[in-house]
N, C-alpha and C. Protein backbone atom coordinates (compact mmCIF):
# COMPACT_ATOMS: atom_id res chain seq x y z
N UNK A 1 -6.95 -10.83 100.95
CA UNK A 1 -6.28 -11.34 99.75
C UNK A 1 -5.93 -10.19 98.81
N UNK A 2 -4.79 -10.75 98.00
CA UNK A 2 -4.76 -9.37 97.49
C UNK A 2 -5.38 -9.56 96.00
N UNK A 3 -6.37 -10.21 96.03
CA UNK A 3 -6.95 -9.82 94.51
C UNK A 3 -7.97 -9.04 95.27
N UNK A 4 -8.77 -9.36 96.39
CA UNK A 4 -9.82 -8.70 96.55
C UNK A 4 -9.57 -7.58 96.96
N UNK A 5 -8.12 -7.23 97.49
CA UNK A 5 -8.13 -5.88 97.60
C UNK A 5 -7.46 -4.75 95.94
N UNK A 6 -7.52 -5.76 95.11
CA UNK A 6 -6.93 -5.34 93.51
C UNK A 6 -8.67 -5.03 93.13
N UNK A 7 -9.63 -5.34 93.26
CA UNK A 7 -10.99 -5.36 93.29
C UNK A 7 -11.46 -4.34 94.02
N UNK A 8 -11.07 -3.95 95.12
CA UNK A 8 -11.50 -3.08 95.83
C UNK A 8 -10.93 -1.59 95.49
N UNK A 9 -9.70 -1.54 94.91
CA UNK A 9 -9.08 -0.34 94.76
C UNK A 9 -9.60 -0.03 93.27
N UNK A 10 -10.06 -0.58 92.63
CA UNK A 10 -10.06 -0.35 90.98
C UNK A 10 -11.80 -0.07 91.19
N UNK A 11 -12.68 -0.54 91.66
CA UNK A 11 -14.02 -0.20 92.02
C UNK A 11 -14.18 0.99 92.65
N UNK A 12 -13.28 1.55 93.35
CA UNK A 12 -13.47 2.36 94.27
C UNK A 12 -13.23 3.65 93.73
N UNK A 13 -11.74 3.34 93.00
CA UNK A 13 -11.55 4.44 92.02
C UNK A 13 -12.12 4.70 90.68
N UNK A 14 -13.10 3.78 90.25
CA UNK A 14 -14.19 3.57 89.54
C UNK A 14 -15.04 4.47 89.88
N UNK A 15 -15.65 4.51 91.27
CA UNK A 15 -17.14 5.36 91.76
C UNK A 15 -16.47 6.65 91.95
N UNK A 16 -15.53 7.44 92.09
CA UNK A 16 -14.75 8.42 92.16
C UNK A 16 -14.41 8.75 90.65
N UNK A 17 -14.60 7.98 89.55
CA UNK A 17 -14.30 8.56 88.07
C UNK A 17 -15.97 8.92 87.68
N UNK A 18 -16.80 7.96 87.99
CA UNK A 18 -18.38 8.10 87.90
C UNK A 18 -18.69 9.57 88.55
N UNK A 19 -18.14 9.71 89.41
CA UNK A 19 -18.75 11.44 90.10
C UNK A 19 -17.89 12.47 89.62
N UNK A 20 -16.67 12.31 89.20
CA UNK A 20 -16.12 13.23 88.48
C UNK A 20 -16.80 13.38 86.81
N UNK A 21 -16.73 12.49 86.54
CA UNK A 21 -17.67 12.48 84.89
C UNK A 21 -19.12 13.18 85.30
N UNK A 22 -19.72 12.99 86.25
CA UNK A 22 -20.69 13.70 86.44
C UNK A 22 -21.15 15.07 86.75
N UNK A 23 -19.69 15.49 86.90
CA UNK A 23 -19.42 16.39 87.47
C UNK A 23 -18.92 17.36 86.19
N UNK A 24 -18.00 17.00 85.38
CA UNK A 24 -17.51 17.32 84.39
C UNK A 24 -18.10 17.02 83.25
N UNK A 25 -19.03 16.11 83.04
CA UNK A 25 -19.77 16.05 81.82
C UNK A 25 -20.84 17.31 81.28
N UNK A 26 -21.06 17.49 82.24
CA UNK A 26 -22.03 19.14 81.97
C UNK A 26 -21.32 20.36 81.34
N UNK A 27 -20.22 20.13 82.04
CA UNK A 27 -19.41 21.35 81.38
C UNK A 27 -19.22 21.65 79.74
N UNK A 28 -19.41 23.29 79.13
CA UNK A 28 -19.43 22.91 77.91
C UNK A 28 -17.56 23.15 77.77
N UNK A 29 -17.72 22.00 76.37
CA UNK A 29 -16.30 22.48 76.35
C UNK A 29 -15.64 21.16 76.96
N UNK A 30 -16.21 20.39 78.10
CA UNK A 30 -15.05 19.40 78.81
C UNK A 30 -14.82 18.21 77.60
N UNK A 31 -16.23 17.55 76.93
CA UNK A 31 -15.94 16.77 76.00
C UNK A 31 -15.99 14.96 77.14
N UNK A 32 -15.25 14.29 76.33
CA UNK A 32 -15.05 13.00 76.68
C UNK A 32 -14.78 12.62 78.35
N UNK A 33 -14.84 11.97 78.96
CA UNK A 33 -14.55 11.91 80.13
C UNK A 33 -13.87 10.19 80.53
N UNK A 34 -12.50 10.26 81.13
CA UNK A 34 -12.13 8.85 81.49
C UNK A 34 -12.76 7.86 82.37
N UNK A 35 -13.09 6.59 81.75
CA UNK A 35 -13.65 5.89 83.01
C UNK A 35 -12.74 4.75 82.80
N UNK A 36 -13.23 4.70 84.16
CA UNK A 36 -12.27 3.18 85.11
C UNK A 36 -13.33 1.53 84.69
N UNK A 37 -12.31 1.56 83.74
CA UNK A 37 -13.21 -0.16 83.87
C UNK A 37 -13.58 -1.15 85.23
N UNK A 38 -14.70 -1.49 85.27
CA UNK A 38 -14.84 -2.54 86.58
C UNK A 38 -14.24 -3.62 86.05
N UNK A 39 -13.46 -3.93 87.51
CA UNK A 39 -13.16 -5.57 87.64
C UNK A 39 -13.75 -6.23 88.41
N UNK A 40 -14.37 -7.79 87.47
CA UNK A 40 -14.87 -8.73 88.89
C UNK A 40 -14.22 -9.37 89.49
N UNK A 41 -14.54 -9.74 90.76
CA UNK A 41 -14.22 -11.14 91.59
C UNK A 41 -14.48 -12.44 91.01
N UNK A 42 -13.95 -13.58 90.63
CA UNK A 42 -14.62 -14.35 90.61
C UNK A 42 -14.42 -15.75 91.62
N UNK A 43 -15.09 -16.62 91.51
CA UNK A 43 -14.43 -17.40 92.84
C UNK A 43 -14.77 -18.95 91.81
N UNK A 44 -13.57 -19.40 92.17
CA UNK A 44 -13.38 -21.18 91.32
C UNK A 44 -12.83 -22.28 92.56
N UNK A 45 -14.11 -22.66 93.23
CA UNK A 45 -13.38 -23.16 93.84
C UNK A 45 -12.72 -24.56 93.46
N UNK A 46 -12.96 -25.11 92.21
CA UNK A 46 -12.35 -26.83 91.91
C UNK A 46 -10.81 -26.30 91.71
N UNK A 47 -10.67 -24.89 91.57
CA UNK A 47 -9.56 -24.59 91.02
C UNK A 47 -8.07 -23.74 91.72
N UNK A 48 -7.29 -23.97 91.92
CA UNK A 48 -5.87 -24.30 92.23
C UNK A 48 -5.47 -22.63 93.02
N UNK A 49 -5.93 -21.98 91.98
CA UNK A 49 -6.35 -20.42 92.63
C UNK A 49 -7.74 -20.46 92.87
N UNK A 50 -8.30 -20.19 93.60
CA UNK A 50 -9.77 -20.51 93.83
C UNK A 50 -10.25 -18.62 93.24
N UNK A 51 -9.69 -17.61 93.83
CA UNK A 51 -9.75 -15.96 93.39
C UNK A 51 -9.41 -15.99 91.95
N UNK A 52 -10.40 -15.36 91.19
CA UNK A 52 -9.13 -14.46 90.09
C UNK A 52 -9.81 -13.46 89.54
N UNK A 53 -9.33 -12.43 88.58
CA UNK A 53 -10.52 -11.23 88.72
C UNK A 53 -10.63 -11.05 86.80
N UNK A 54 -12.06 -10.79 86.84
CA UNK A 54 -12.02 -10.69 85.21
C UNK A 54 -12.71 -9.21 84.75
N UNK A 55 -12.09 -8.73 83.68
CA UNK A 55 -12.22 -7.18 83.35
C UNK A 55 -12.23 -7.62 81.53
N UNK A 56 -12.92 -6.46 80.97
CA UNK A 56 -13.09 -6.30 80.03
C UNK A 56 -11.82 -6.34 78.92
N UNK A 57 -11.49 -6.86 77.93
CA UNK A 57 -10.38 -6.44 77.62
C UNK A 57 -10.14 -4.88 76.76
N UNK A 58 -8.90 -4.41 76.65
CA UNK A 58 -8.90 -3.42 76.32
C UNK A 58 -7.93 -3.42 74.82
N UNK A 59 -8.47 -2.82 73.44
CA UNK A 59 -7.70 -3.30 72.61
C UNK A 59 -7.13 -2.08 72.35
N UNK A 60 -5.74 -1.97 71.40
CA UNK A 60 -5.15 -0.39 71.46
C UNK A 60 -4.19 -0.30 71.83
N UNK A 61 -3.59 1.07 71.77
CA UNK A 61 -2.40 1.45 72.12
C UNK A 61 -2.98 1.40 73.92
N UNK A 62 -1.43 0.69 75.13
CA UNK A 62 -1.71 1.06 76.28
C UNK A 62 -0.71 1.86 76.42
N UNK A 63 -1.71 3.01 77.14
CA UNK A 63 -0.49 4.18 77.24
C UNK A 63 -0.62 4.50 79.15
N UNK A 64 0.39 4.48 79.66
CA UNK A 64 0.77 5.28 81.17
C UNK A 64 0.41 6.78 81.04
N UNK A 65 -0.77 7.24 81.74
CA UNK A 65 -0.98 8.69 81.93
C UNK A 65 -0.46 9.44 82.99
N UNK A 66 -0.27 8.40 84.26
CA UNK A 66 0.25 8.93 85.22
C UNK A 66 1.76 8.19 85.40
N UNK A 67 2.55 8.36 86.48
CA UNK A 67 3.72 7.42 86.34
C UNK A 67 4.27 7.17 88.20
N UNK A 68 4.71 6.13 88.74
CA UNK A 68 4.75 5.81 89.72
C UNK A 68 4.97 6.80 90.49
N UNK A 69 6.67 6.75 90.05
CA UNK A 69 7.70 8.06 90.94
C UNK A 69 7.44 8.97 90.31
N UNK A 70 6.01 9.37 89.66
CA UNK A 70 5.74 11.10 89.53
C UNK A 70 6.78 11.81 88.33
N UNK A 71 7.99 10.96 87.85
CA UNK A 71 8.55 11.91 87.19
C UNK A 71 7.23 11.89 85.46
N UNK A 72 7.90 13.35 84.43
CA UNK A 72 6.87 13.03 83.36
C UNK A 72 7.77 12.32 82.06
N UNK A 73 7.65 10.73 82.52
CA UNK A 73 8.00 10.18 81.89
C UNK A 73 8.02 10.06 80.22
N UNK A 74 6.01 10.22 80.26
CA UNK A 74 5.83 9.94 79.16
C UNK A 74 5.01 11.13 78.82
N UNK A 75 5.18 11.39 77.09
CA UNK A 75 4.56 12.86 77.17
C UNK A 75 3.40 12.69 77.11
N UNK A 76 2.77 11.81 76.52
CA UNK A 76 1.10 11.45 76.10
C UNK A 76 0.59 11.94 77.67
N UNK A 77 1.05 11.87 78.93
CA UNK A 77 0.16 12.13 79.77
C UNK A 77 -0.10 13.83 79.78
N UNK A 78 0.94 14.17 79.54
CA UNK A 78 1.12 15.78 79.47
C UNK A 78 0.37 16.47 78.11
N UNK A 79 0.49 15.71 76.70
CA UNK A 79 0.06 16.85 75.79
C UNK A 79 -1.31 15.88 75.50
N UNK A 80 -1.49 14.60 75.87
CA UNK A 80 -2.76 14.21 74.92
C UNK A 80 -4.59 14.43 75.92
N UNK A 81 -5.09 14.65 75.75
CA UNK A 81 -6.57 14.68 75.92
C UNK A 81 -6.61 14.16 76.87
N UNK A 82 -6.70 12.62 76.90
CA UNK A 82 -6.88 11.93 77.81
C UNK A 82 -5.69 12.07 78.98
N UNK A 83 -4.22 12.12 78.73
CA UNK A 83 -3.57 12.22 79.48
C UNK A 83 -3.76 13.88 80.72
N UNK A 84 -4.64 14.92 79.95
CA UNK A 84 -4.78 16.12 80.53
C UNK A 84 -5.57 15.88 81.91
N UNK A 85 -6.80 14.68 81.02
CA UNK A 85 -8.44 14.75 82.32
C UNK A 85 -7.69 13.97 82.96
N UNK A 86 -7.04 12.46 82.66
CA UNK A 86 -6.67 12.09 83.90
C UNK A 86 -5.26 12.51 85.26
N UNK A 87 -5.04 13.56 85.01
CA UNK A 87 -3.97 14.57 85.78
C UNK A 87 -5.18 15.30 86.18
N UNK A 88 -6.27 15.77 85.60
CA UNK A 88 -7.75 16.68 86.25
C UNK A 88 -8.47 16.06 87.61
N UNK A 89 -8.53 14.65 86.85
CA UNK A 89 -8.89 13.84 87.33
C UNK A 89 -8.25 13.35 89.18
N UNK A 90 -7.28 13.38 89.04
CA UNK A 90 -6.06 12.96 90.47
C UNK A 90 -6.48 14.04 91.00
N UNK A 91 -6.33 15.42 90.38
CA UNK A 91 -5.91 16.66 90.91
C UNK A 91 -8.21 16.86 91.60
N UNK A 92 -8.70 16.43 90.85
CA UNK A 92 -10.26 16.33 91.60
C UNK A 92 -10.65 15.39 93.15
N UNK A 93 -9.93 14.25 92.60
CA UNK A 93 -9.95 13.46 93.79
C UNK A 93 -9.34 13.82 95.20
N UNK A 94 -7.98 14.21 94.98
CA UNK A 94 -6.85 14.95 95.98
C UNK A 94 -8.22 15.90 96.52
N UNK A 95 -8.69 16.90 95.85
CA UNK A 95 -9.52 17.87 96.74
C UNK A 95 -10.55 17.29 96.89
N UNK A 96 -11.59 15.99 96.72
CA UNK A 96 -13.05 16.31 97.11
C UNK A 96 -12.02 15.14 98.11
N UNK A 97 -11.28 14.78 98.61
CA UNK A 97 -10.52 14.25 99.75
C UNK A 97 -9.74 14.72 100.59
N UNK A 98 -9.83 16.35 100.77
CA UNK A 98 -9.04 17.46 101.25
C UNK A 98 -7.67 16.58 101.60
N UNK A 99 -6.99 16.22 100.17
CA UNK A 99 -5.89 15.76 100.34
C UNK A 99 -5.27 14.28 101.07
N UNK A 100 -6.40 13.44 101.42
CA UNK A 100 -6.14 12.30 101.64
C UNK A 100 -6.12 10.96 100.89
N UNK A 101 -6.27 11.36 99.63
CA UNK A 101 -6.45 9.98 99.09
C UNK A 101 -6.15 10.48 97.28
N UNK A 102 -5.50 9.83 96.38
CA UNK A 102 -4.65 9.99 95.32
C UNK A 102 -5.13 8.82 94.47
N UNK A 103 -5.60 8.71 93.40
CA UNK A 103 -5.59 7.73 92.45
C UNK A 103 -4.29 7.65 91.51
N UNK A 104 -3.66 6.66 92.00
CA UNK A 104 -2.36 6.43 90.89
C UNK A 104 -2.39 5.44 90.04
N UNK A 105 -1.71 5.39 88.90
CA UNK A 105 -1.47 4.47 88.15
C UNK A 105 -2.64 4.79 86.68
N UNK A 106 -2.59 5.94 86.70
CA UNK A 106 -3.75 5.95 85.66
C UNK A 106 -3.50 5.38 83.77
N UNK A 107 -3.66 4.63 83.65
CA UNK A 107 -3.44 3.53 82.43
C UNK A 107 -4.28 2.90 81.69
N UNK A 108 -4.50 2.93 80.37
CA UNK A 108 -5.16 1.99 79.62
C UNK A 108 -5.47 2.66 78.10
N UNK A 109 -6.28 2.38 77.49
CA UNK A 109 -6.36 2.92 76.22
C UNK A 109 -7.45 3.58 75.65
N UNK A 110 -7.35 5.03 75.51
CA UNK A 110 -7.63 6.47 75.20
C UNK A 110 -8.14 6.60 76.14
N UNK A 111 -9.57 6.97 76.50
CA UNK A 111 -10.49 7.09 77.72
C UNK A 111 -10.84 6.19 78.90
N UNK A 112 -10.68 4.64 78.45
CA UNK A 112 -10.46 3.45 79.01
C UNK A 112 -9.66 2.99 80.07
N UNK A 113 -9.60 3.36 81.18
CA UNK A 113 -8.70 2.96 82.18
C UNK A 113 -8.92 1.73 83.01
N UNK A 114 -7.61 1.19 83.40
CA UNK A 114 -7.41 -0.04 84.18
C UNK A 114 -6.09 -0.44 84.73
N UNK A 115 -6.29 -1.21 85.62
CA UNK A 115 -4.93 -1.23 86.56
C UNK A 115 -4.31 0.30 88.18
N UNK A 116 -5.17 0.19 88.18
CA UNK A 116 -5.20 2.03 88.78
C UNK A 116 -4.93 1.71 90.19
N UNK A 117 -4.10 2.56 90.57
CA UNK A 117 -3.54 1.97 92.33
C UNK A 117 -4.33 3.62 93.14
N UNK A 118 -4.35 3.49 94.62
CA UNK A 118 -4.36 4.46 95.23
C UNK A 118 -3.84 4.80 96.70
N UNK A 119 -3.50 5.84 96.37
CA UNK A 119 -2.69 6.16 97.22
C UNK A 119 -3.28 6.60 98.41
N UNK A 120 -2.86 6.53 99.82
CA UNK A 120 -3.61 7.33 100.62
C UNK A 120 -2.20 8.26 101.85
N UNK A 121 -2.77 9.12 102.41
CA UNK A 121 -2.00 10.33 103.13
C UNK A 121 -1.44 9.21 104.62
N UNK A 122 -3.20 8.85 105.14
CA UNK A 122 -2.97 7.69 106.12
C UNK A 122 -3.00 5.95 105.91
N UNK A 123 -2.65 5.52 106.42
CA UNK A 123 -2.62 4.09 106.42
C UNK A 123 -3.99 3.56 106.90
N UNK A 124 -4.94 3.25 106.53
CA UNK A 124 -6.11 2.65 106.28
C UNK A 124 -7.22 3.80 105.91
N UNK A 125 -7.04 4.97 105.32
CA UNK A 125 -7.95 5.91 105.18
C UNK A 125 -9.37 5.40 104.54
N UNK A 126 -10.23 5.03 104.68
CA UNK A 126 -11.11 4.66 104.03
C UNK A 126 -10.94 2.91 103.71
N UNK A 127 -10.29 2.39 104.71
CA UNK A 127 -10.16 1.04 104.70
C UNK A 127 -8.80 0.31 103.91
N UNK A 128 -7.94 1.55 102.99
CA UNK A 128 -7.14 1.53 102.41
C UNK A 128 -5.94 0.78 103.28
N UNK A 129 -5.19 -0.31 102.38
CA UNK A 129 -4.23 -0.48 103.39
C UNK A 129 -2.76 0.62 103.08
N UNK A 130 -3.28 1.18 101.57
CA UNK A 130 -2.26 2.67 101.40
C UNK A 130 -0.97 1.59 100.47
N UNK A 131 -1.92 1.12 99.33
CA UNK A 131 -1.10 0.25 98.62
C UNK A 131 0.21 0.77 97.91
N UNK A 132 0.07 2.50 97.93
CA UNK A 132 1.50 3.28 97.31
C UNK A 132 1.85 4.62 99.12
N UNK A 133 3.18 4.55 98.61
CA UNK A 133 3.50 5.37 99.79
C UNK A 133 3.09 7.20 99.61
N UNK A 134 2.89 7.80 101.18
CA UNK A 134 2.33 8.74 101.02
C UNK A 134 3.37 10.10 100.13
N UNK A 135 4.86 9.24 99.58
CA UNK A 135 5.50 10.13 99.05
C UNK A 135 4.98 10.50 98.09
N UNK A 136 3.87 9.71 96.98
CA UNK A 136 3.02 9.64 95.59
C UNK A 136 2.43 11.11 95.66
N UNK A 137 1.53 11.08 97.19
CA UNK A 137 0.90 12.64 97.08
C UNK A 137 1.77 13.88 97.43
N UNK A 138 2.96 13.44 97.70
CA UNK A 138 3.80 15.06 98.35
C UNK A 138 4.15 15.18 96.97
N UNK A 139 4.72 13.98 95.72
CA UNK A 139 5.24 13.98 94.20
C UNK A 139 4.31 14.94 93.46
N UNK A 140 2.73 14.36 93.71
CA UNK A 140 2.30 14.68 93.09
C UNK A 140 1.62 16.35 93.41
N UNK A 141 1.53 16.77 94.51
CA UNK A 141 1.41 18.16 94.63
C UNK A 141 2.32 19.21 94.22
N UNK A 142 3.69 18.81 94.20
CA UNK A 142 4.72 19.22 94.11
C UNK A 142 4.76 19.13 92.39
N UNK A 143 4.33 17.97 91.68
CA UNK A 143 4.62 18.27 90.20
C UNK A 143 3.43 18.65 89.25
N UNK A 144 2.25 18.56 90.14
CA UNK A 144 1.05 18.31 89.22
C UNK A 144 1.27 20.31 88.11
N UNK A 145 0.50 19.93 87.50
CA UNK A 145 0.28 21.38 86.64
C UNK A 145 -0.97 21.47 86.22
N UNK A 146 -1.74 22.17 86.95
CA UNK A 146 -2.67 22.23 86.34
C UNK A 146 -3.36 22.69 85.12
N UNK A 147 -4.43 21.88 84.31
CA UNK A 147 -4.41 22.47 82.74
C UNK A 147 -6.11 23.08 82.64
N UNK A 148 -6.51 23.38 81.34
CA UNK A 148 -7.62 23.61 80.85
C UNK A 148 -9.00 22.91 81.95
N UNK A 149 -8.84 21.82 82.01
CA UNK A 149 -10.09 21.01 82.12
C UNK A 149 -9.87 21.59 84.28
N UNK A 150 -9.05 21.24 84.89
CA UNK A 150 -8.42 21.89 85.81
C UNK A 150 -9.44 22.86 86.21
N UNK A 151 -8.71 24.26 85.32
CA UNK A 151 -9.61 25.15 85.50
C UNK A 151 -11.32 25.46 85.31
N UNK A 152 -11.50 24.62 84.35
CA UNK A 152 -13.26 24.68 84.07
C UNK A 152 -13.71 23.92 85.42
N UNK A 153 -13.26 22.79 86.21
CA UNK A 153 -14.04 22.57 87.09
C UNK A 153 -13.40 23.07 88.15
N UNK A 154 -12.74 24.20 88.27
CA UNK A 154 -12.47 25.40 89.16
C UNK A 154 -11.96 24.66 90.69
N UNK A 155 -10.77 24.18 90.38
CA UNK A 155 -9.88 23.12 91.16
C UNK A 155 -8.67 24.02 91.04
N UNK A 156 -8.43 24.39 92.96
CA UNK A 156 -7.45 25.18 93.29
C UNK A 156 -6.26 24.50 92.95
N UNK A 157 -5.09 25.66 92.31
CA UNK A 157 -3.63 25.50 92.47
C UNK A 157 -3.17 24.95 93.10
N UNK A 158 -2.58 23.84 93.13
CA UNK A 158 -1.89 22.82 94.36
C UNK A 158 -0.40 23.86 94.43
N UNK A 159 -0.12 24.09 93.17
CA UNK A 159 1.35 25.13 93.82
C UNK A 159 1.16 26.67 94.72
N UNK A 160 0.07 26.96 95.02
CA UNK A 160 0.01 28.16 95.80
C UNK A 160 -0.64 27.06 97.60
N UNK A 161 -1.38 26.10 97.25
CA UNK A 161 -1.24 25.77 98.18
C UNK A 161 -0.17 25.06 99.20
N UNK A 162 0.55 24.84 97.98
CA UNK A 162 1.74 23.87 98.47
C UNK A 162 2.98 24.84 99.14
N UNK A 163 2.71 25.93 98.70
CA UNK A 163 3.86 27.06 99.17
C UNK A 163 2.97 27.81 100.15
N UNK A 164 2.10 28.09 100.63
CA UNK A 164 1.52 28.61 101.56
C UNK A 164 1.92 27.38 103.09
N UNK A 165 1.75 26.32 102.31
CA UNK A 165 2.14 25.48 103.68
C UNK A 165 3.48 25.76 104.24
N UNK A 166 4.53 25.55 103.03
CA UNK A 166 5.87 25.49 103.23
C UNK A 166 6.21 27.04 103.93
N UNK A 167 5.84 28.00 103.40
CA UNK A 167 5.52 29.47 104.11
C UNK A 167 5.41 29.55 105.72
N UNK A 168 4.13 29.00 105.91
CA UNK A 168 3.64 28.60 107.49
C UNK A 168 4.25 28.01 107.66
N UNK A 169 5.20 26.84 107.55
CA UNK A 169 6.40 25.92 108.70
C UNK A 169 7.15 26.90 108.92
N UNK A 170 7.94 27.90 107.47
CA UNK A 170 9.36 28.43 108.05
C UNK A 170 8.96 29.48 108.94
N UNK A 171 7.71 30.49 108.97
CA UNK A 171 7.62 31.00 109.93
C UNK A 171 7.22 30.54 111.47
N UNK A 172 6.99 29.09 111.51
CA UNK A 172 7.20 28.98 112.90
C UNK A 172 7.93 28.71 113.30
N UNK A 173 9.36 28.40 112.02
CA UNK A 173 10.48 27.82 112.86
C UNK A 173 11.66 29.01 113.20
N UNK A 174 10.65 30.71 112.53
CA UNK A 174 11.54 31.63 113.42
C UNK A 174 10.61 31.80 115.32
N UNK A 175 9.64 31.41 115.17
CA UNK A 175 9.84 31.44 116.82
C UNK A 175 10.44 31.08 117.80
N UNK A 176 11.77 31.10 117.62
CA UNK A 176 13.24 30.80 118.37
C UNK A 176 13.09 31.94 119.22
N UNK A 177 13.70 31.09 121.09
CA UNK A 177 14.03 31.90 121.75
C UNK A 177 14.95 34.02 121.75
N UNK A 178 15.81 33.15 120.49
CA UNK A 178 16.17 34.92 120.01
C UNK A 178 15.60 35.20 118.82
N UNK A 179 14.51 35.06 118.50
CA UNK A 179 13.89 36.00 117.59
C UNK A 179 13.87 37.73 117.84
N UNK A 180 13.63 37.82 119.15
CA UNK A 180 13.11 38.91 119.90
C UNK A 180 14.80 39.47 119.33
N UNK A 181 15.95 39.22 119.39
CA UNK A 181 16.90 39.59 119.31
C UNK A 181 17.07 40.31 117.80
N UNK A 182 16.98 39.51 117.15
CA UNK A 182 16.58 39.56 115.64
C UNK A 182 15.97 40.87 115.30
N UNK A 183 14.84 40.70 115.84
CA UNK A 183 13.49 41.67 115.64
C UNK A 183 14.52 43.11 115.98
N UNK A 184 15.13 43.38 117.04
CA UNK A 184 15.77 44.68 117.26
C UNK A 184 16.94 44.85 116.67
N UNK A 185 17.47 44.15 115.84
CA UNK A 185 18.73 44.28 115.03
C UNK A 185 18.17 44.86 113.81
N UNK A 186 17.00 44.40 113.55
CA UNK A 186 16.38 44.86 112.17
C UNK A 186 15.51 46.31 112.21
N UNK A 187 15.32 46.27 113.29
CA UNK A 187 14.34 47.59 113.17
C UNK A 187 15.40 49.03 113.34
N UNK A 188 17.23 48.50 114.10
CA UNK A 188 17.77 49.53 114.45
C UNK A 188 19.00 49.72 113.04
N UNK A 189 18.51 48.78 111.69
CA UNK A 189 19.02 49.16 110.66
C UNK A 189 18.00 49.77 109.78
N UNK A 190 16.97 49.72 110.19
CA UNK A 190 15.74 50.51 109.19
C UNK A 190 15.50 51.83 110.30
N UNK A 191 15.59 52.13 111.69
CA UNK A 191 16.19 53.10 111.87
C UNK A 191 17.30 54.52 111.28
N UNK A 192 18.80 53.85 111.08
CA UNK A 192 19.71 54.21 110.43
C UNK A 192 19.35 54.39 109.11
N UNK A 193 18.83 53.73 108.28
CA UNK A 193 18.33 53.83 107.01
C UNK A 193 17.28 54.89 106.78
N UNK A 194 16.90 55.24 107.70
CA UNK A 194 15.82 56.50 107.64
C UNK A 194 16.41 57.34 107.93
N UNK A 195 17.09 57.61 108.90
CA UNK A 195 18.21 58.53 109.39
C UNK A 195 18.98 59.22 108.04
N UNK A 196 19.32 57.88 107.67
CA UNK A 196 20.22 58.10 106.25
C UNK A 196 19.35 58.98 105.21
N UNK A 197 18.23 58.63 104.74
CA UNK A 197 17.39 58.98 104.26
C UNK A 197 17.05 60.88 103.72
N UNK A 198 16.69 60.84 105.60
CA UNK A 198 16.42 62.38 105.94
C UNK A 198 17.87 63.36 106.06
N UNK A 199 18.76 62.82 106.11
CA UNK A 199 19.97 63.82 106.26
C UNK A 199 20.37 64.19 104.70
N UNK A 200 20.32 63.16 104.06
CA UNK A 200 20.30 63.82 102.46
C UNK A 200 19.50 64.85 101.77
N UNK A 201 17.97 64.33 102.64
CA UNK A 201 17.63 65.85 101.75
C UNK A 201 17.61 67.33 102.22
């Protein structure tokens, strides 16, 4: 059903904000830390929906920290506090998941989050049925920036990793039958160029 799997993704990314806060609460300097409100199950059965799920309410400004299609929609995710940890936050999960699994949708009011989707690389990674597509994590490697809080819990550059990959494809896609061809066209102009070199002086 899909409440119980709306239950399952918001809990889950719940125990993944609990170990990051734990993680980051020690730090001096980190300050406040976002948590994921739990949602329950509840079950009615005299009633018409027999599922429905109940969560705390949240009063306040609701602000989007993260944004579907990755663009930066809104700035609060970029300049405010909370919008920083929870971009720390994605960018923590992505690595203690060597890149398989993405918390999206990060939303709610100041530190208070709810509604939170996740993304995964594979289609059932952890039981996930991969409720956002795996384009969320190529978006989000590709746009994340890492900030302050980032660096205190000493969470590698997704842009040096992300270009080291792209690096390693294009060099295997010179292992073309005429590479070898290549290779001696170049070495017999850095030849000449030395040639050139030594006759000048």
């Amino acid at each position: 059903s899909v409440v119980i799997q709306e239950c399952y993704v918001q809990n889950t990314a719940r125990e993944y904000a609990k170990l990051y806060a734990a993680e980051a609460e020690p730090l001096e300097g980190f300050g406040e830390v976002p948590e994921i409100i739990p949602i329950f199950l509840i079950h009615r059965p005299a009633n018409n929906i027999p599922y429905a799920t109940v969560e705390e309410e949240l009063v306040g400004e609701f602000v989007k920290y993260s944004v579907k299609d990755g663009r930066e929609v809104n700035f609060l995710r970029r300049d405010s506090e909370a919008g920083q940890k929870c971009c720390t936050f994605q960018h923590w999960v992505y690595e203690k998941t060597n890149g398989n699994l993405l918390v999206t949708d990060l939303q709610g009011v100041g530190m208070k989050l709810t509604d939170v989707g996740i993304a995964t690389l594979a289609k059932g990674y952890k039981g996930f049925k991969g409720n956002c597509s795996f384009s969320f994590i190529e978006q989000f490697r590709a746009l994340h920036q890492c900030n302050e809080y980032c660096e205190m819990l000493g969470l590698k550059s997704l842009r040096t990793t992300h270009q080291k990959q792209r690096k390693a494809t294009s060099t295997k896609s010179k292992n073309l039958p005429n590479s070898s061809t290549v290779k001696k066209v170049v070495s017999k102009k850095a030849r000449e160029h030395r040639d050139l070199i030594s006759s000048e002086h």
